[in-house]
N, C-alpha and C. Protein backbone atom coordinates (compact mmCIF):
# COMPACT_ATOMS: atom_id res chain seq x y z
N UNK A 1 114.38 120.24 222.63
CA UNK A 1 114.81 120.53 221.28
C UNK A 1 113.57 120.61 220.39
N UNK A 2 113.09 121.58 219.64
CA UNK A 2 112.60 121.81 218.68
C UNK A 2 112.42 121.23 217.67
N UNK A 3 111.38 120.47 217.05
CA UNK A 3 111.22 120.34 215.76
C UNK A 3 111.68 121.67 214.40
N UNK A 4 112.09 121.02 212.98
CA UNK A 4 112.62 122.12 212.51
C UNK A 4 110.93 122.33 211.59
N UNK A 5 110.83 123.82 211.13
CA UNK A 5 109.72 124.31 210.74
C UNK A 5 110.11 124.75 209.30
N UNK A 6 108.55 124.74 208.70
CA UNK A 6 108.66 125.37 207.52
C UNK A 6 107.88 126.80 207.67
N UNK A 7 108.09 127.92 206.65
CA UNK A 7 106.67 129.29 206.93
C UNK A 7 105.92 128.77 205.85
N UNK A 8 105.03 129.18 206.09
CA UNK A 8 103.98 129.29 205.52
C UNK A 8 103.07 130.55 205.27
N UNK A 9 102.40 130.37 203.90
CA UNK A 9 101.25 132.15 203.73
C UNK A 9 99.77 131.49 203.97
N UNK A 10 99.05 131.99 204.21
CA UNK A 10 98.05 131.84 204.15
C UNK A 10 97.06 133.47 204.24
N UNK A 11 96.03 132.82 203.94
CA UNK A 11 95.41 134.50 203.84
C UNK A 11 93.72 134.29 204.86
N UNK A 12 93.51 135.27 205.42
CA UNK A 12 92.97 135.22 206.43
C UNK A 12 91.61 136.17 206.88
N UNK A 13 90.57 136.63 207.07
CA UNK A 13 89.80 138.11 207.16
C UNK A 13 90.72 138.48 208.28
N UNK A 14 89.77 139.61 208.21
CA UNK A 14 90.33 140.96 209.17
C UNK A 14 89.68 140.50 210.57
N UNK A 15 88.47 140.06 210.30
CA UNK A 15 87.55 139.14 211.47
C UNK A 15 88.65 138.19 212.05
N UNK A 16 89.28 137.00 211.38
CA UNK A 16 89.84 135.79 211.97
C UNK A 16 91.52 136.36 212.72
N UNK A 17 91.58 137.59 211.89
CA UNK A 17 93.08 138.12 212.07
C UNK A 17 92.59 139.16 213.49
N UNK A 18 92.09 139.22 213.70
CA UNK A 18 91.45 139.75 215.07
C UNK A 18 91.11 139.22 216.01
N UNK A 19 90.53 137.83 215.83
CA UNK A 19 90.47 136.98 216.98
C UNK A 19 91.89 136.34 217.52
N UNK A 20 92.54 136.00 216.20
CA UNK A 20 94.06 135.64 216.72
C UNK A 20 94.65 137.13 217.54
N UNK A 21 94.66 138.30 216.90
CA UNK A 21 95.38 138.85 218.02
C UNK A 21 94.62 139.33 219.44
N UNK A 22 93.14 138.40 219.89
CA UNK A 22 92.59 138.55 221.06
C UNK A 22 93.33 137.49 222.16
N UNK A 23 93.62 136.57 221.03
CA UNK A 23 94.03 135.35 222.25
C UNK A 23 96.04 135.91 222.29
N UNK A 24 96.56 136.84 221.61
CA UNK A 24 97.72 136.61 222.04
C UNK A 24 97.68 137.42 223.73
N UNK A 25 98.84 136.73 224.09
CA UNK A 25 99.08 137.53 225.40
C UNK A 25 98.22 136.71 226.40
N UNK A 26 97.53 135.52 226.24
CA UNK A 26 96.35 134.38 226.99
C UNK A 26 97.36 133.63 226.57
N UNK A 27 97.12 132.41 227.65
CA UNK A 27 97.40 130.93 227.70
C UNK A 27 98.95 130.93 227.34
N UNK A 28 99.65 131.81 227.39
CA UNK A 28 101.28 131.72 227.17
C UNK A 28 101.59 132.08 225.45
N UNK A 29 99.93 132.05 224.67
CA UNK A 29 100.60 132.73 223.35
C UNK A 29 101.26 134.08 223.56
N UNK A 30 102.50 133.62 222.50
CA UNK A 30 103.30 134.95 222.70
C UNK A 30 103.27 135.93 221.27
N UNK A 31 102.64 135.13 220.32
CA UNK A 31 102.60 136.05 218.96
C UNK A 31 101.30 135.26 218.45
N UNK A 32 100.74 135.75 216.90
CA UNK A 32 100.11 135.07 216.16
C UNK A 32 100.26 133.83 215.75
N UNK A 33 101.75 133.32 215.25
CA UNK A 33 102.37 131.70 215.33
C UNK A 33 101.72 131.27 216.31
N UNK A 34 101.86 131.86 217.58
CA UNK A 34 101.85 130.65 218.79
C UNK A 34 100.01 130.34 218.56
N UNK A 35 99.36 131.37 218.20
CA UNK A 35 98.03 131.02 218.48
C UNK A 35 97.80 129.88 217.43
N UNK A 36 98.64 129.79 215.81
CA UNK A 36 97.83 129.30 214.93
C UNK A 36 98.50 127.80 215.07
N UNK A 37 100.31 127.92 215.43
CA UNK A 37 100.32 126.35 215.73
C UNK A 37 99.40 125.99 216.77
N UNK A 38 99.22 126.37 217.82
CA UNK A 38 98.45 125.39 219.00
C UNK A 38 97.05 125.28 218.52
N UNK A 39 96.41 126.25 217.42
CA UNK A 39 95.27 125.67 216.63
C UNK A 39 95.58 124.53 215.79
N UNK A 40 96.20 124.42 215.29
CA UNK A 40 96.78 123.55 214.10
C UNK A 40 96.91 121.94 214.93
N UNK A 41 98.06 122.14 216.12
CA UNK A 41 97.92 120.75 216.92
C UNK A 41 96.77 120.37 217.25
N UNK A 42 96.15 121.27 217.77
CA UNK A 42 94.54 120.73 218.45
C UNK A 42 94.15 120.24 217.13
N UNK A 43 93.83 120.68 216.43
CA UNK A 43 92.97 120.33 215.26
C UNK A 43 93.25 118.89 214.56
N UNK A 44 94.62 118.55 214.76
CA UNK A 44 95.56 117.51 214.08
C UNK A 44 95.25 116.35 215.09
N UNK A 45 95.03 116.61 216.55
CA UNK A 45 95.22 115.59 217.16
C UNK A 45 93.41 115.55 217.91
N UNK A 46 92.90 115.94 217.38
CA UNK A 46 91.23 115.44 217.34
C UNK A 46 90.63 115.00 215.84
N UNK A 47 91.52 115.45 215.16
CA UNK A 47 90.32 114.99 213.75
C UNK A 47 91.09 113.72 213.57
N UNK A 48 90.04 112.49 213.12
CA UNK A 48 90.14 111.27 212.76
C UNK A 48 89.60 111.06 211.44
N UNK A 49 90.30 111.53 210.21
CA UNK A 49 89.08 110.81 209.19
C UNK A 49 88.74 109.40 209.24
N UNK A 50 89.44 108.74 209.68
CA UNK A 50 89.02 107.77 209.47
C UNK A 50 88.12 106.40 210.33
N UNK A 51 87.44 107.50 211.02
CA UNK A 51 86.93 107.32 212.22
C UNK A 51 85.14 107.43 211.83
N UNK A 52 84.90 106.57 212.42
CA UNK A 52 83.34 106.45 212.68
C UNK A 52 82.55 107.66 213.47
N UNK A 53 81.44 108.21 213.77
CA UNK A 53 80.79 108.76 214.54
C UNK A 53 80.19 107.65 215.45
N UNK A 54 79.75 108.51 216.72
CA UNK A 54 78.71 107.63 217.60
C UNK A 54 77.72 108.79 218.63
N UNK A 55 76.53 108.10 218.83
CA UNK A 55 75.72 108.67 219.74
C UNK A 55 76.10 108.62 220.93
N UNK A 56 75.98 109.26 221.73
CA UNK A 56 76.22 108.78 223.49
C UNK A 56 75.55 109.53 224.42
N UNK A 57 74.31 108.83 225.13
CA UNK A 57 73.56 109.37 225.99
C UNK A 57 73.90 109.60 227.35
N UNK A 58 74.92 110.48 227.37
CA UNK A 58 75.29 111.29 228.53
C UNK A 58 74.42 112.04 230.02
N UNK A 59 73.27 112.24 229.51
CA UNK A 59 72.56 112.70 230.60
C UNK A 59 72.65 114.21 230.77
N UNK A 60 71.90 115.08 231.50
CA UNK A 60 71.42 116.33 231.20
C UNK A 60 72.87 116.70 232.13
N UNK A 61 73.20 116.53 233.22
CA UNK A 61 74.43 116.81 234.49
C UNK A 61 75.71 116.25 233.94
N UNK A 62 76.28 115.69 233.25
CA UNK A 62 77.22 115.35 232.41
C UNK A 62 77.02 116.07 231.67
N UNK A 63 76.40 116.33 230.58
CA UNK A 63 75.97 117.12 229.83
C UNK A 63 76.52 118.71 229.92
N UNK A 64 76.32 119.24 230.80
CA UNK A 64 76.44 120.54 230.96
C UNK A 64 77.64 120.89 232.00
N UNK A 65 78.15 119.52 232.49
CA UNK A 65 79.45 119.47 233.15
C UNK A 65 80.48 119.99 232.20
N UNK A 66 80.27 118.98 231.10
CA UNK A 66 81.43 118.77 229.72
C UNK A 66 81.35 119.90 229.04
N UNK A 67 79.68 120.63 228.60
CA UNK A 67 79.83 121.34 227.81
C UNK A 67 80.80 123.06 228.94
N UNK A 68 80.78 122.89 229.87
CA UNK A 68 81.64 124.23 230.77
C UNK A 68 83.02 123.92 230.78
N UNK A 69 83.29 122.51 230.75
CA UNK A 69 84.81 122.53 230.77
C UNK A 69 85.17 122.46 229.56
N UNK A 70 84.28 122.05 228.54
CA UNK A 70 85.17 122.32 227.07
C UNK A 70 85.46 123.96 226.92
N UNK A 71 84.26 124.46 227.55
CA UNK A 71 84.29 126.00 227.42
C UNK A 71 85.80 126.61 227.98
N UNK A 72 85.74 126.38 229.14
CA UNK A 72 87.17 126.48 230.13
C UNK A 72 88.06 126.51 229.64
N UNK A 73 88.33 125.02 228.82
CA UNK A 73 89.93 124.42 228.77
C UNK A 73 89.34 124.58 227.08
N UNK A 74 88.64 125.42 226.33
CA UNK A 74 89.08 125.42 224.99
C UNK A 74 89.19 124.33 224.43
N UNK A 75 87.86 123.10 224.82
CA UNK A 75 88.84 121.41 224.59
C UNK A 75 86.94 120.80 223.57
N UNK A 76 87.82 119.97 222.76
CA UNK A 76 86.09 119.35 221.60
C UNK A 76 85.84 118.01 222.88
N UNK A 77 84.40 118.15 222.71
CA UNK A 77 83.60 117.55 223.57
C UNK A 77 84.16 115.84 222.99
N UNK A 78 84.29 115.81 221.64
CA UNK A 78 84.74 114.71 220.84
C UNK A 78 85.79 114.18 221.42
N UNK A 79 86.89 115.15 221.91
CA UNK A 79 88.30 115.06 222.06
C UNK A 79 88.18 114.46 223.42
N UNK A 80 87.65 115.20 224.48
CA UNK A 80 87.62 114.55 225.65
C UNK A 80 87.08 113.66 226.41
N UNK A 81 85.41 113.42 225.32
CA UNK A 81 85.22 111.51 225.30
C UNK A 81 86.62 110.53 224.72
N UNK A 82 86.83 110.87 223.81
CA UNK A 82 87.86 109.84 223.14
C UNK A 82 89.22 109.73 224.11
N UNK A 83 89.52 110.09 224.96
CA UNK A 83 90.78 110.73 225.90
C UNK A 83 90.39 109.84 227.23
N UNK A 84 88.84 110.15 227.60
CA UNK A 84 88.35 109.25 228.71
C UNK A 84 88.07 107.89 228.38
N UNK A 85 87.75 108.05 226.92
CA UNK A 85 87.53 105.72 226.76
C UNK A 85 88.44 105.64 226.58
N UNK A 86 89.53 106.06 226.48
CA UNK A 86 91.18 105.16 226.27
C UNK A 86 91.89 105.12 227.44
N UNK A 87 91.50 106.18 228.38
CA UNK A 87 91.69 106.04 230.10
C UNK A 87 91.27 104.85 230.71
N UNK A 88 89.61 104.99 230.75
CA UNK A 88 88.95 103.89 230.84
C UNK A 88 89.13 102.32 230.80
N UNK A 89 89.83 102.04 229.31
CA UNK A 89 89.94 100.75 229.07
C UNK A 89 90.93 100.55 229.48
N UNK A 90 92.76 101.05 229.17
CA UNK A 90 93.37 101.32 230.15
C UNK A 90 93.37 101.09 231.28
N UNK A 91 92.91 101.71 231.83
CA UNK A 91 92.70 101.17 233.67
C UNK A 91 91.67 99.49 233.72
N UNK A 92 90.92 99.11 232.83
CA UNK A 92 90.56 98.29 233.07
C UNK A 92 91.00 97.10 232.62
N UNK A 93 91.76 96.94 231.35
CA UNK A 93 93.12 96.25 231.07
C UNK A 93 93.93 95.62 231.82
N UNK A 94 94.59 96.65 232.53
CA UNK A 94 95.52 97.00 233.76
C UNK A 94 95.18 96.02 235.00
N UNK A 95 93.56 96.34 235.40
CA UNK A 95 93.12 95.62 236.36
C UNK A 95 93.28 93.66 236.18
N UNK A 96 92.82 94.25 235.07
CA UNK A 96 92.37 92.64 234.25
C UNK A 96 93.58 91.67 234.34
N UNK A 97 94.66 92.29 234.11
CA UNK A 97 95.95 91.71 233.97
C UNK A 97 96.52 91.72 235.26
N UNK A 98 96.27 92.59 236.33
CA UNK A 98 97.12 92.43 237.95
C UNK A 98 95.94 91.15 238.22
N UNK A 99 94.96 91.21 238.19
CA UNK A 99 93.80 90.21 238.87
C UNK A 99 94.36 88.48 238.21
N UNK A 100 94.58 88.48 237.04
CA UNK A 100 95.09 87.09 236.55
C UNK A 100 96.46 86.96 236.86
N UNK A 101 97.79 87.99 237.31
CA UNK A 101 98.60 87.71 237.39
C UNK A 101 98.52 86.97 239.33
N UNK A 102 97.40 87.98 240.22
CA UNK A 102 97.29 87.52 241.56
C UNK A 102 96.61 85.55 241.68
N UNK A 103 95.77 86.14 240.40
CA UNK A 103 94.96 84.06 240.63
C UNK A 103 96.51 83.11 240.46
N UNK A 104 97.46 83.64 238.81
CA UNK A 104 98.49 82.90 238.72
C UNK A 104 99.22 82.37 240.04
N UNK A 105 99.66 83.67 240.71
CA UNK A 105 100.33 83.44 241.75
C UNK A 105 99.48 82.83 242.86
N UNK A 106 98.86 82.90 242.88
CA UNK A 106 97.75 81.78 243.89
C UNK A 106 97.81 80.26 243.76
N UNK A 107 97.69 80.28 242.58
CA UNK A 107 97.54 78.64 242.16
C UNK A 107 98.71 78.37 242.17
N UNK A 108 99.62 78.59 241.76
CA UNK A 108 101.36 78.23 241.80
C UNK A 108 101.65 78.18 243.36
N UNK A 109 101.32 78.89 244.03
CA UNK A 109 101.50 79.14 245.75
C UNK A 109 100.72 77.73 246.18
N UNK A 110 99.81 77.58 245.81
CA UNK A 110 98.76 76.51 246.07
C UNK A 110 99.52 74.90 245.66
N UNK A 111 99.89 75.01 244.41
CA UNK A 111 100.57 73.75 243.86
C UNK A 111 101.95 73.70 244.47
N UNK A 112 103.09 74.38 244.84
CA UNK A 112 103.61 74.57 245.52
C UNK A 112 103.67 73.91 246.90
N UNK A 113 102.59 74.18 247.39
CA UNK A 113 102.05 73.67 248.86
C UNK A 113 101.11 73.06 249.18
N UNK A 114 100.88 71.59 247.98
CA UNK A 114 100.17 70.75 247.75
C UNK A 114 100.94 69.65 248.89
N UNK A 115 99.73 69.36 249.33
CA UNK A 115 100.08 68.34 250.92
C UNK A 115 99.58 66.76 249.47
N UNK A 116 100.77 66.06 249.76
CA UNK A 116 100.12 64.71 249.03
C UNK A 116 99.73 64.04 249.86
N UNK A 117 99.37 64.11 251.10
CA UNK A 117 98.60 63.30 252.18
C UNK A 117 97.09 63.34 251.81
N UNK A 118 96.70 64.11 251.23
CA UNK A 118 95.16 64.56 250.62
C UNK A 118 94.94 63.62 249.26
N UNK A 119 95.85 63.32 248.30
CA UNK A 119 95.51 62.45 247.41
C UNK A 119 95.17 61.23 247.83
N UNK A 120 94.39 60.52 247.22
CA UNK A 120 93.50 58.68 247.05
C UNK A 120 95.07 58.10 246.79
């Protein structure tokens, strides 16, 4: 089911109104809409104002990995660091929490099957 929409005008060059009708008929756009919402989402769901910048020394082979697949997949280099540290921590969270839930169950298994022949 569809979200309900509003139209909108906007005004545009002959340049930008040309690149939109290069990408229709690519990637499943089927008109000019389709190109400018799926610009509009992208754009909505990478910009952070309220977000800090940061440096990150990636290395020359990372580097030129990221910059071909942003090329590829049309994707901000910004967007797909921020996508991988929330993977990242995520999975390491995850770990963090099966690893203390296995010690829990260890020590409970352990107290459990405490021999009192061993106590003074």
């Amino acid at each position: 089911m569809s979200s309900p929409t509003a139209l909108i005008s906007l005004r545009l060059t002959e340049e930008q109104i040309l690149g939109l009708d290069q990408r229709v008929g690519t990637d499943g756009f089927r008109n000019r809409s389709d190109v400018v919402r799926e610009s509009v989402r992208r754009f909505l769901s990478e910009v952070d104002y309220s977000s800090t910048s940061m440096e990150i020394q990636v290395g020359l082979d990372l580097s030129k990995t990221l910059e071909r697949f942003c090329a590829l997949r049309g994707e901000d280099a910004g967007a797909v660091f921020q996508a991988g540290a929330r993977l990242y921590m995520q999975r390491e969270m995850e770990i963090a929490n099966n690893l203390d839930r296995i010690i829990g169950d260890r020590v409970r298994n352990l107290s459990d099957n405490d021999d009192d022949s061993l106590r003074p």
